[in-house]
N, C-alpha and C. Protein backbone atom coordinates (compact mmCIF):
# COMPACT_ATOMS: atom_id res chain seq x y z
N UNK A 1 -30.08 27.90 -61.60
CA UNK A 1 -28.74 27.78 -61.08
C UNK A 1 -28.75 27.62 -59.56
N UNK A 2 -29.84 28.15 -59.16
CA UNK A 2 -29.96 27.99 -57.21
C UNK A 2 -30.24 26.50 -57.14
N UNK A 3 -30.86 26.24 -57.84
CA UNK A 3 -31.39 24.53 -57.14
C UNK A 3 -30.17 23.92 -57.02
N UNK A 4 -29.04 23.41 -57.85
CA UNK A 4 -27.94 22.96 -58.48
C UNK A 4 -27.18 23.11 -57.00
N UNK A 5 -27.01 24.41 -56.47
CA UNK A 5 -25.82 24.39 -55.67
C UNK A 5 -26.80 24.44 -54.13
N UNK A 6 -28.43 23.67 -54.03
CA UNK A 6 -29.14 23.74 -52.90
C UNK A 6 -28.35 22.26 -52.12
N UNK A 7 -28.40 21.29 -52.93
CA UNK A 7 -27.86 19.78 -52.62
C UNK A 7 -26.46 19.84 -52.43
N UNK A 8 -25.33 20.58 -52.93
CA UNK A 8 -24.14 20.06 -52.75
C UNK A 8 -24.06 21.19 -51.86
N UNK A 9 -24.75 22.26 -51.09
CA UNK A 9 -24.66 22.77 -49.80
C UNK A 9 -24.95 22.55 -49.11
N UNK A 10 -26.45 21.48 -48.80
CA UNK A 10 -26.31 20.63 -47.55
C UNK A 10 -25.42 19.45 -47.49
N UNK A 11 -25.11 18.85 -48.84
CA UNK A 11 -23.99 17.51 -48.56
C UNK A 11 -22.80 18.01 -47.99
N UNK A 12 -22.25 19.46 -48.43
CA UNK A 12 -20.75 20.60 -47.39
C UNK A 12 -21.35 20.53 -46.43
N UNK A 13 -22.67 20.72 -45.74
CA UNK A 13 -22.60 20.94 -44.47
C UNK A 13 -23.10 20.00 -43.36
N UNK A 14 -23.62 18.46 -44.15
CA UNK A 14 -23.39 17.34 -43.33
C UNK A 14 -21.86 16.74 -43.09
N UNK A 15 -21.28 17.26 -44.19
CA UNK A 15 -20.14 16.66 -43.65
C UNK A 15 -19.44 17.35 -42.62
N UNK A 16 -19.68 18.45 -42.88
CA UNK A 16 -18.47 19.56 -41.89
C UNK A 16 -19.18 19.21 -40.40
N UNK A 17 -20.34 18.92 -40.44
CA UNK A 17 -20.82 18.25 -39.14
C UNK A 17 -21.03 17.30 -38.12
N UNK A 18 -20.62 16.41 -39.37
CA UNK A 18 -20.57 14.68 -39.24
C UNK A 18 -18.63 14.84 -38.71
N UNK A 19 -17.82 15.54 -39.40
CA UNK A 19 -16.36 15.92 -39.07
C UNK A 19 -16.42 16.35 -37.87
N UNK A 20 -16.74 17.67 -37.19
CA UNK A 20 -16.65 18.07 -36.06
C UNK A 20 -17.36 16.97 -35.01
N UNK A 21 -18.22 16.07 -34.99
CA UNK A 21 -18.67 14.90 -34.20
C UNK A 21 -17.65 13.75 -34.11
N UNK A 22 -17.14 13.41 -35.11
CA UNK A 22 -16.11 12.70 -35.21
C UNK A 22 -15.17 13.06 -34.66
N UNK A 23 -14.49 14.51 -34.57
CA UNK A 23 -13.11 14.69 -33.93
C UNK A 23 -13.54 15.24 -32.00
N UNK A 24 -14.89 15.21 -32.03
CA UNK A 24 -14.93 15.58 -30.59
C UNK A 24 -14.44 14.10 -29.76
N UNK A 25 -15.03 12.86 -30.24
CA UNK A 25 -14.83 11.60 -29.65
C UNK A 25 -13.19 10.85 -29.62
N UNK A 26 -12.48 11.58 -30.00
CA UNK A 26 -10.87 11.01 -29.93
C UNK A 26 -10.25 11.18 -28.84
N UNK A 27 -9.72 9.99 -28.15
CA UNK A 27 -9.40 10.57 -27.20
C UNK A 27 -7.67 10.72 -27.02
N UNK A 28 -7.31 11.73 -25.66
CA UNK A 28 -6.11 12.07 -26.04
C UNK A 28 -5.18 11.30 -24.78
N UNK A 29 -3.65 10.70 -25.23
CA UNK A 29 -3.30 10.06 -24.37
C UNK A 29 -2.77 10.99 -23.70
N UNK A 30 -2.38 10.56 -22.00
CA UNK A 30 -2.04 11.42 -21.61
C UNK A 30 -0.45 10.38 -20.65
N UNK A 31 0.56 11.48 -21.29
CA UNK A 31 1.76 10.54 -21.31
C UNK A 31 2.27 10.82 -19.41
N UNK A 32 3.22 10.06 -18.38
CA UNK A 32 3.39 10.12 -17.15
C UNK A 32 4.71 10.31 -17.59
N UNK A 33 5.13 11.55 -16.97
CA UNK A 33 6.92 11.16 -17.09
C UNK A 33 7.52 10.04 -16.05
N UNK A 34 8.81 9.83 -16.54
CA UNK A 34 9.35 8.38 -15.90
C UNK A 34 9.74 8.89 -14.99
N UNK A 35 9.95 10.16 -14.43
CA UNK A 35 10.42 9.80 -12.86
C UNK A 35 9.69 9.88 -12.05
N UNK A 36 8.12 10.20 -12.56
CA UNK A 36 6.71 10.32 -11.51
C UNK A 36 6.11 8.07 -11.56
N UNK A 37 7.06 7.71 -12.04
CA UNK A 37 6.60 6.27 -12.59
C UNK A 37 7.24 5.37 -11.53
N UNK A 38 6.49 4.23 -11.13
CA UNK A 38 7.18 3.58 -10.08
C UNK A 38 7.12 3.70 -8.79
N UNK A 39 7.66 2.48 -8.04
CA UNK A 39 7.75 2.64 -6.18
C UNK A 39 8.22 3.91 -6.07
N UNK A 40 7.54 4.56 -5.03
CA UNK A 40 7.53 5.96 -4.19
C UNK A 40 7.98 5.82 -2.49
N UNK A 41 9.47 6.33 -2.44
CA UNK A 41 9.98 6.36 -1.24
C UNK A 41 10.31 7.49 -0.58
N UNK A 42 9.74 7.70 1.06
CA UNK A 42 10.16 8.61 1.71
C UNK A 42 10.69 8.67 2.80
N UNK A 43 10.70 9.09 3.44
CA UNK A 43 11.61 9.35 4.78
C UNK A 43 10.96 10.69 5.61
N UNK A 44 9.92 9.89 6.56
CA UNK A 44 8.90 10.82 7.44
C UNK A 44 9.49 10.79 9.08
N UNK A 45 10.04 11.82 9.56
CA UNK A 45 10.13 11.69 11.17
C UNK A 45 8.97 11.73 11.53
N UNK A 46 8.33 10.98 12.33
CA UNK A 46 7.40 10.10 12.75
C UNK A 46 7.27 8.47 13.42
N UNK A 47 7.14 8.45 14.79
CA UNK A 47 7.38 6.92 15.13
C UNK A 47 6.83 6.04 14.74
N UNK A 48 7.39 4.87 14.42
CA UNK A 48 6.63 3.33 13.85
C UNK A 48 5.01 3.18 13.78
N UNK A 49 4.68 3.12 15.14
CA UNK A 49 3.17 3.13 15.53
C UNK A 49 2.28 4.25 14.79
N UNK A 50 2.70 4.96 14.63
CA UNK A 50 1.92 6.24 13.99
C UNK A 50 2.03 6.27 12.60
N UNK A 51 3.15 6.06 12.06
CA UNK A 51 3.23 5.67 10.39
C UNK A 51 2.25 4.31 10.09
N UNK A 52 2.66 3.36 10.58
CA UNK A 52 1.68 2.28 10.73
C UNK A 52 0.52 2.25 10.63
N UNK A 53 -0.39 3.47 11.66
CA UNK A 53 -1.78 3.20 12.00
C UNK A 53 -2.14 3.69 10.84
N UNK A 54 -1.37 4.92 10.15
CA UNK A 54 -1.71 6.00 9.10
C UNK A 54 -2.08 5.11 7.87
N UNK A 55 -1.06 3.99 8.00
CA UNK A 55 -1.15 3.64 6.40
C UNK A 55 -1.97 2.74 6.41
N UNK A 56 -2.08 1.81 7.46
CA UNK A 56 -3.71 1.40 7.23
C UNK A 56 -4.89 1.77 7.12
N UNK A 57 -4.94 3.51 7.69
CA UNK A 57 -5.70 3.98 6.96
C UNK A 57 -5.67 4.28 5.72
N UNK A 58 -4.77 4.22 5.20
CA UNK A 58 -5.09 4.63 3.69
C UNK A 58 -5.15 3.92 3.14
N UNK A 59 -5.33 2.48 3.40
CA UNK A 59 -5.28 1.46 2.61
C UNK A 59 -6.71 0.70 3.17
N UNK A 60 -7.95 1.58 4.13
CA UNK A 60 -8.98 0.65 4.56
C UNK A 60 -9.82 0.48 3.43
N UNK A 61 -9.67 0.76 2.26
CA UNK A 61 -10.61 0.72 1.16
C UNK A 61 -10.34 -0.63 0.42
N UNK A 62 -8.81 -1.29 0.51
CA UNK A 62 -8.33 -2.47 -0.26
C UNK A 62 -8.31 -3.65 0.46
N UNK A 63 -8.60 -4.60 -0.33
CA UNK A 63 -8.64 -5.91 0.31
C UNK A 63 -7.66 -6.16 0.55
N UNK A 64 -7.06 -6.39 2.64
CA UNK A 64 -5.60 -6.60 2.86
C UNK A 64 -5.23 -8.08 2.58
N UNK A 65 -4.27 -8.47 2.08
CA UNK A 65 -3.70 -9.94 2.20
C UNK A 65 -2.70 -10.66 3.37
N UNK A 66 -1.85 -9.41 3.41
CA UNK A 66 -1.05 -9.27 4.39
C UNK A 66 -0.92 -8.03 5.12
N UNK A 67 -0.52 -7.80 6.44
CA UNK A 67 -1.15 -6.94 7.46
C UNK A 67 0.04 -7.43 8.58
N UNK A 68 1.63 -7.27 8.36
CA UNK A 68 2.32 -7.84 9.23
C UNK A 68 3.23 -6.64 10.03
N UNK A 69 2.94 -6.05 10.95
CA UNK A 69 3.72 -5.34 11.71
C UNK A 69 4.57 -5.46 12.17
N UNK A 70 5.05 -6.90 12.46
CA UNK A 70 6.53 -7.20 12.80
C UNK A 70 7.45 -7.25 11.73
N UNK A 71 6.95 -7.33 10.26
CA UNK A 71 7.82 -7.51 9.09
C UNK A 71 7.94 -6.05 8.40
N UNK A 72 6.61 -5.52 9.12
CA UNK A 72 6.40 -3.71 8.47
C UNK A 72 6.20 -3.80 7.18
N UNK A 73 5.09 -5.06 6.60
CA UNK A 73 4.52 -4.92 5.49
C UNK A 73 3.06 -5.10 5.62
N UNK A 74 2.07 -3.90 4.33
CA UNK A 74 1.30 -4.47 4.25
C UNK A 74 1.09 -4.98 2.92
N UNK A 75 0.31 -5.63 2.27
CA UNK A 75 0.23 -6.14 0.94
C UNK A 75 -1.46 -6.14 0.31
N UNK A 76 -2.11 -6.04 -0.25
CA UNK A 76 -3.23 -6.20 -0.97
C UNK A 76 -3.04 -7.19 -1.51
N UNK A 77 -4.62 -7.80 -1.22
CA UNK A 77 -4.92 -8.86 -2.61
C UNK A 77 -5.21 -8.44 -3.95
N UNK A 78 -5.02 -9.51 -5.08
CA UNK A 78 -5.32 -8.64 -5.91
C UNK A 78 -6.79 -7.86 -6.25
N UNK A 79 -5.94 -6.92 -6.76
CA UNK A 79 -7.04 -6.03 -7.24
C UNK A 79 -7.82 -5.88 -8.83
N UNK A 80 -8.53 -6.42 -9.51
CA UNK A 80 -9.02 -5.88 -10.58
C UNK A 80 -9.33 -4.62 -11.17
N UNK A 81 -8.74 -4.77 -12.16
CA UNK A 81 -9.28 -3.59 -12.96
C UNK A 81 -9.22 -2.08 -12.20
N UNK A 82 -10.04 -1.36 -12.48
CA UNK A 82 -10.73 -0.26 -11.61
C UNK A 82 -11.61 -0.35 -10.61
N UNK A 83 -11.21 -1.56 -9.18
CA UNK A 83 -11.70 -2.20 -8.58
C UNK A 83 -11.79 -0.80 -7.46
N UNK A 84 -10.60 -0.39 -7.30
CA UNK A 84 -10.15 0.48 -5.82
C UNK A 84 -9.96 1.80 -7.02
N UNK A 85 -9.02 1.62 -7.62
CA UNK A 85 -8.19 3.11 -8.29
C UNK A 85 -8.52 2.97 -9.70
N UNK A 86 -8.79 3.88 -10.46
CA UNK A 86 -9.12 4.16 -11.35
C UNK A 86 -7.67 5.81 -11.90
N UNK A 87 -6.83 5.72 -12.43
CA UNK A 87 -6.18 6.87 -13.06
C UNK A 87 -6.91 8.18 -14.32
N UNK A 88 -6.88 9.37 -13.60
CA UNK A 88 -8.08 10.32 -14.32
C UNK A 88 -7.51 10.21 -15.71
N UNK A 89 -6.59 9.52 -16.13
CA UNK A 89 -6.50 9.57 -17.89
C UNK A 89 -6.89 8.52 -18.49
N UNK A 90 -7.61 6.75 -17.71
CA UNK A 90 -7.59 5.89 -17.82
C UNK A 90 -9.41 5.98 -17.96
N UNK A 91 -10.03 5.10 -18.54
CA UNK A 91 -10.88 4.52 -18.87
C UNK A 91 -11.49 2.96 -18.27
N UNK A 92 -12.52 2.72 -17.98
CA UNK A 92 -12.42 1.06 -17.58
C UNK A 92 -12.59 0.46 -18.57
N UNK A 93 -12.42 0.46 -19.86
CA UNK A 93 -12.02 -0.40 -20.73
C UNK A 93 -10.62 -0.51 -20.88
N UNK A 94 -9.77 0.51 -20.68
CA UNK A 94 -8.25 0.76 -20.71
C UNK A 94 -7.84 -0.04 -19.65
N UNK A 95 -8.68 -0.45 -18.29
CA UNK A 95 -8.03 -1.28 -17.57
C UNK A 95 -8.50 -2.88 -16.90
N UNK A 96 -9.81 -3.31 -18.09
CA UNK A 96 -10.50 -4.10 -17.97
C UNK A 96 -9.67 -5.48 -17.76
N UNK A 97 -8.42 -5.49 -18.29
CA UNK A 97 -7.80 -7.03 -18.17
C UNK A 97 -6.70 -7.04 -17.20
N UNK A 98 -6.31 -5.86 -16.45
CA UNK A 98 -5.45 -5.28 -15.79
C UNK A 98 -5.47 -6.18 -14.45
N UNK A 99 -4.85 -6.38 -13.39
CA UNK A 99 -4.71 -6.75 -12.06
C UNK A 99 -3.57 -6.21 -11.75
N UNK A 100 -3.76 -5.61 -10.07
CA UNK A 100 -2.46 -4.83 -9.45
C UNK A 100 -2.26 -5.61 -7.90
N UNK A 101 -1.45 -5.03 -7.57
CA UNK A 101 -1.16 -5.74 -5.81
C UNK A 101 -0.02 -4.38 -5.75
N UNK A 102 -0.64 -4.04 -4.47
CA UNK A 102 -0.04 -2.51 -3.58
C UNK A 102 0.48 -3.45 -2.74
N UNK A 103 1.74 -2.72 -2.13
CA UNK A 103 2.45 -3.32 -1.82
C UNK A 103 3.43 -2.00 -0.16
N UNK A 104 3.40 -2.40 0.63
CA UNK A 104 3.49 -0.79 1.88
C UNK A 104 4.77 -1.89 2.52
N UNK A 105 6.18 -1.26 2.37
CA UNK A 105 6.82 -1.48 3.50
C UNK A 105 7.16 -0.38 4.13
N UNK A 106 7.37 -0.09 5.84
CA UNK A 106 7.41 0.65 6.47
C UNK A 106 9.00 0.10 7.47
N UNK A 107 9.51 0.63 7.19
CA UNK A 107 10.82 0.61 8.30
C UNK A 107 11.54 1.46 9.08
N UNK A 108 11.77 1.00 10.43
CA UNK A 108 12.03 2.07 11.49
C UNK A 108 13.38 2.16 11.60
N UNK A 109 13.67 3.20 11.87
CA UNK A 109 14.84 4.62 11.91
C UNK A 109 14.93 5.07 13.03
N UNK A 110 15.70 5.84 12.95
CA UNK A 110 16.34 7.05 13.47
C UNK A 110 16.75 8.36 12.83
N UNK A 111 16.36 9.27 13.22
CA UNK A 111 16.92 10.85 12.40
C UNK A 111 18.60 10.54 12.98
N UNK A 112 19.44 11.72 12.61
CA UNK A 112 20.63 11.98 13.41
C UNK A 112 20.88 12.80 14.63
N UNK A 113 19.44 13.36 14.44
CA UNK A 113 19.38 13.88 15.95
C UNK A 113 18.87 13.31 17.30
N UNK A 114 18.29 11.56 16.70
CA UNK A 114 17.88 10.95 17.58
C UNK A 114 16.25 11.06 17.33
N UNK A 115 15.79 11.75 16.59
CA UNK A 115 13.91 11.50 16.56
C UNK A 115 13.94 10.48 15.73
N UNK A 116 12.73 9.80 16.13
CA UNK A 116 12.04 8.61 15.43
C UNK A 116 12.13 8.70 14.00
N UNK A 117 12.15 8.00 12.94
CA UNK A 117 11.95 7.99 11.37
C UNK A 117 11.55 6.68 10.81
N UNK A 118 10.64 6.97 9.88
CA UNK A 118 10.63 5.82 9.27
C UNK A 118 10.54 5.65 7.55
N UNK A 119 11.43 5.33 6.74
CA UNK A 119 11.09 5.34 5.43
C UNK A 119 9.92 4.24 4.71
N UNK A 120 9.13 5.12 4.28
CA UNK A 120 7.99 4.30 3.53
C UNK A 120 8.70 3.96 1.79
N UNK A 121 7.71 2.50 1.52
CA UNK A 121 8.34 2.41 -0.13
C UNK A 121 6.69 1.93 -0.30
N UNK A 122 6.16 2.32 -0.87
CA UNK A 122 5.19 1.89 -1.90
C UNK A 122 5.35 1.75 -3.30
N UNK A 123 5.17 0.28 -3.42
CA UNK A 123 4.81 -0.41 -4.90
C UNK A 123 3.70 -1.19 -5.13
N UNK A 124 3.72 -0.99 -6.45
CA UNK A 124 2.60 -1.82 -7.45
C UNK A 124 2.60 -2.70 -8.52
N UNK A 125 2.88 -3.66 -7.98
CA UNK A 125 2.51 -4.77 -9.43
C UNK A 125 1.66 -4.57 -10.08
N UNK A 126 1.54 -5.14 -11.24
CA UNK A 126 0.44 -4.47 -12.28
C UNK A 126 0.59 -5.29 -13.42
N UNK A 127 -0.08 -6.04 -13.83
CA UNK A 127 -0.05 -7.11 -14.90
C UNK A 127 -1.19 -7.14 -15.88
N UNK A 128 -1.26 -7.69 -17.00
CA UNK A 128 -2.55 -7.48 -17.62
C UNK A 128 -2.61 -8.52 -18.92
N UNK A 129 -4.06 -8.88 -19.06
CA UNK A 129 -4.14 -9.93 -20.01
C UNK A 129 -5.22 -9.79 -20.79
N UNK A 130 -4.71 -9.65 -22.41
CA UNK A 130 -5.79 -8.96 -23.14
C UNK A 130 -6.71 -9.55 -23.69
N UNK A 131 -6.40 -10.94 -23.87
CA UNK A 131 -6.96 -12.44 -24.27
C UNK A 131 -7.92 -13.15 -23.40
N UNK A 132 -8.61 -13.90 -23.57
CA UNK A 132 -8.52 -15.19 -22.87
C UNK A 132 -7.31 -16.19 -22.96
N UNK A 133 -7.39 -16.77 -24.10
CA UNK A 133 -5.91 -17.67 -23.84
C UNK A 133 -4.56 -16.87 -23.66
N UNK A 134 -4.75 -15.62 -23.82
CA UNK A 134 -3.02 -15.02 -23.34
C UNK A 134 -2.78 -15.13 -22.66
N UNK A 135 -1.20 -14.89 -22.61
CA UNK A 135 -0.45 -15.07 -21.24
C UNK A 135 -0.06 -14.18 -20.47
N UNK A 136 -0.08 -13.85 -19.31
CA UNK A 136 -0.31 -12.62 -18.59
C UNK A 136 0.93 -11.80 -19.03
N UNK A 137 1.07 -10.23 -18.94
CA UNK A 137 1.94 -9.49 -19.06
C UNK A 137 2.58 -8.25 -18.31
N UNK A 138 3.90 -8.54 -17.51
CA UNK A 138 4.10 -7.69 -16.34
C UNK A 138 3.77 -6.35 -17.20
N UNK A 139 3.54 -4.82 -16.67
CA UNK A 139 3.42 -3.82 -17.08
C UNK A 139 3.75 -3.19 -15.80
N UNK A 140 4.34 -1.80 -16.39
CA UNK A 140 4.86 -0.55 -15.40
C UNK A 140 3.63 0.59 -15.00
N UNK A 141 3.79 0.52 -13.78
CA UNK A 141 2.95 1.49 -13.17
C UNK A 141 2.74 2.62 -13.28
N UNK A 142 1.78 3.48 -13.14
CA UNK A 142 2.13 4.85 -13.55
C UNK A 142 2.46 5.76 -12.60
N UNK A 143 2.32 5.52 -11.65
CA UNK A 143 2.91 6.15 -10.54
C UNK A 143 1.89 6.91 -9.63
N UNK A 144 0.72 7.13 -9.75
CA UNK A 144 -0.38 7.52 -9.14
C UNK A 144 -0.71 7.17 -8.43
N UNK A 145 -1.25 5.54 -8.22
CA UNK A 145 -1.67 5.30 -7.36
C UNK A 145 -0.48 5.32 -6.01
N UNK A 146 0.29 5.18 -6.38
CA UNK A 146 1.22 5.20 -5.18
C UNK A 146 1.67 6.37 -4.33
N UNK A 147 1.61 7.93 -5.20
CA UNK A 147 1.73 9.16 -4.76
C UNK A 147 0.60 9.24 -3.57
N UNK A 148 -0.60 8.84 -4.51
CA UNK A 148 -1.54 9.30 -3.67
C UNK A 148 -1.96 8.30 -2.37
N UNK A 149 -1.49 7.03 -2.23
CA UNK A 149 -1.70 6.86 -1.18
C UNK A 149 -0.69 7.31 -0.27
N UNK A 150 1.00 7.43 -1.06
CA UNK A 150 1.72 7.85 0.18
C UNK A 150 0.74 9.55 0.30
N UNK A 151 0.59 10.21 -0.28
CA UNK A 151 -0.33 11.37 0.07
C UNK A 151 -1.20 11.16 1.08
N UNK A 152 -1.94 10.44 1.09
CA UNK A 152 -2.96 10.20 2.00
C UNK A 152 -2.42 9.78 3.41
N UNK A 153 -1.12 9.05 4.02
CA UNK A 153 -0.28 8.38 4.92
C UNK A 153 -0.06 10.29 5.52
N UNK A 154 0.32 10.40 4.96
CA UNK A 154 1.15 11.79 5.21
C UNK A 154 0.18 12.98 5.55
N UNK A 155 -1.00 12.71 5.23
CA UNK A 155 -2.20 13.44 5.43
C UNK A 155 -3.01 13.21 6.80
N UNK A 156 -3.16 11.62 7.22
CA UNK A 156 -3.41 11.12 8.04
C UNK A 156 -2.54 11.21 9.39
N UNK A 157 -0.96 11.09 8.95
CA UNK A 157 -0.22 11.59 10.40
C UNK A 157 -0.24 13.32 10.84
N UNK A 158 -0.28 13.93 9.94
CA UNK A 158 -1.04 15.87 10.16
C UNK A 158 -1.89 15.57 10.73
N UNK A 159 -3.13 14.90 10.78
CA UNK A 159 -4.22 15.00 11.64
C UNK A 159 -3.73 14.54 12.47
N UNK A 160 -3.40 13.10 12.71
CA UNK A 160 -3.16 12.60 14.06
C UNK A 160 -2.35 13.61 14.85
N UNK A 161 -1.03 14.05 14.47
CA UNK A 161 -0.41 15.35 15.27
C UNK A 161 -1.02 16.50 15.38
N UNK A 162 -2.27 16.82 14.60
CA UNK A 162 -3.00 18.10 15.10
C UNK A 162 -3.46 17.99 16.40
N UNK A 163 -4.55 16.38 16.54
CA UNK A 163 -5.20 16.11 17.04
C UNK A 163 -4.50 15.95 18.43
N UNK A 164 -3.28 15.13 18.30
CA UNK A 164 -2.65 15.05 19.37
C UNK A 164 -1.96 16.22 20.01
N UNK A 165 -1.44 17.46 19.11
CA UNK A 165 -0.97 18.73 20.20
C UNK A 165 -2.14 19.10 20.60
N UNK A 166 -3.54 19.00 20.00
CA UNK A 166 -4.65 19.61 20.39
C UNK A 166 -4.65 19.44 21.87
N UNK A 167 -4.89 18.08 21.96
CA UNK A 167 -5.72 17.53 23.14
C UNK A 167 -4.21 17.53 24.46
N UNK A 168 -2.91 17.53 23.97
CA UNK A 168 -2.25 17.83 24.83
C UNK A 168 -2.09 19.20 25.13
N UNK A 169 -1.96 20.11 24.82
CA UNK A 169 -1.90 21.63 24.57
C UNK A 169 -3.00 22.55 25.91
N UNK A 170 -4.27 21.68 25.66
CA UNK A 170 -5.12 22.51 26.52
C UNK A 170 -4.81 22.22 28.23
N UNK A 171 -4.93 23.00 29.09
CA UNK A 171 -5.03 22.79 30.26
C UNK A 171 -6.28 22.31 31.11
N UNK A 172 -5.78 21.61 32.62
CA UNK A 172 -7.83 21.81 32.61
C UNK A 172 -8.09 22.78 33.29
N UNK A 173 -9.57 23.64 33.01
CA UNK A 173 -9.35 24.90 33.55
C UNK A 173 -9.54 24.81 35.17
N UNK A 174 -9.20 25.79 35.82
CA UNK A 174 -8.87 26.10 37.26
C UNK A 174 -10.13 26.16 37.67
N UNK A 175 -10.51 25.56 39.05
CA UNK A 175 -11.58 25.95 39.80
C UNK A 175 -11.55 27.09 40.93
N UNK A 176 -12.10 27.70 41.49
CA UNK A 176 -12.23 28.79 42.24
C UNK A 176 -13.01 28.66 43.53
């Protein structure tokens, strides 16, 4: 009677093993709510020149297309795939047919108290084609890449104003 139930207890326990291998590899989507989705606009007191320099830094990693300071845009060429940005729920097969174009307008203000302002809008086109012969297909952004570069703009003018009360702040010291 032992032999009988030796085979259909390793066939229970290839499967229960072959199952747990199988459900480790699924992967899980991970959904963006819609109001984190889309162009990201703010409104930074901060003068022109300094919002400006910021966001080209955050954008020295992308191929610029346009770079116009009198129009207060900048623009990327396109971008492939997971060329620059990659989203931590995304895969590069998930974005293998994908192309985007970032998109930075910067426009100058005034607060109401008279300080400098300027509202930033960052957007992203984002299109994708799953075919060869298909025909391309607009798609909605998820909103990431755009947080985080306005993140990074906003990160970059903190330093610059650290840097700058720094170096104004100190005195030179007195001689004797």
């Amino acid at each position: 009677m032992h032999i009988y139930f030796q085979p259909i207890l390793i066939a229970l326990s290839t499967i229960a093993i072959l199952a747990g291998c199988a459900s480790g590899t699924e992967t899980t989507e991970i959904s963006v709510p819609d109001e984190l989705r889309g162009p990201k606009t703010e409104l930074i007191a901060a003068d022109f020149d300094s919002v400006w320099r910021a966001a080209q830094i955050a954008l020295e990693k992308y191929p610029i297309e346009v770079n116009d300071m009198d129009a207060g845009v900048i623009k990327t060429s396109v971008i492939k795939g997971t060329q620059i940005w990659a989203s931590p729920h995304e895969t590069d097969r998930d974005r293998s047919g994908l192309r985007s174009v970032v998109t930075i307008r910067v426009i100058k203000g005034k607060l109401s108290v008279g300080k400098p302002a300027c509202q930033i809008n960052i957007s992203k086109k984002v299109w994708g084609e799953r075919g060869f012969l298909d025909s391309s297909q607009s798609l909605k952004s998820d909103g990431l890449e755009e947080a985080a570069i306005l993140y990074r703009i906003k990160r970059e003018l903190l330093v610059y104003k650290a840097v700058e009360s720094s170096s104004t702040s100190k005195e030179p010291p007195e001689r004797n």
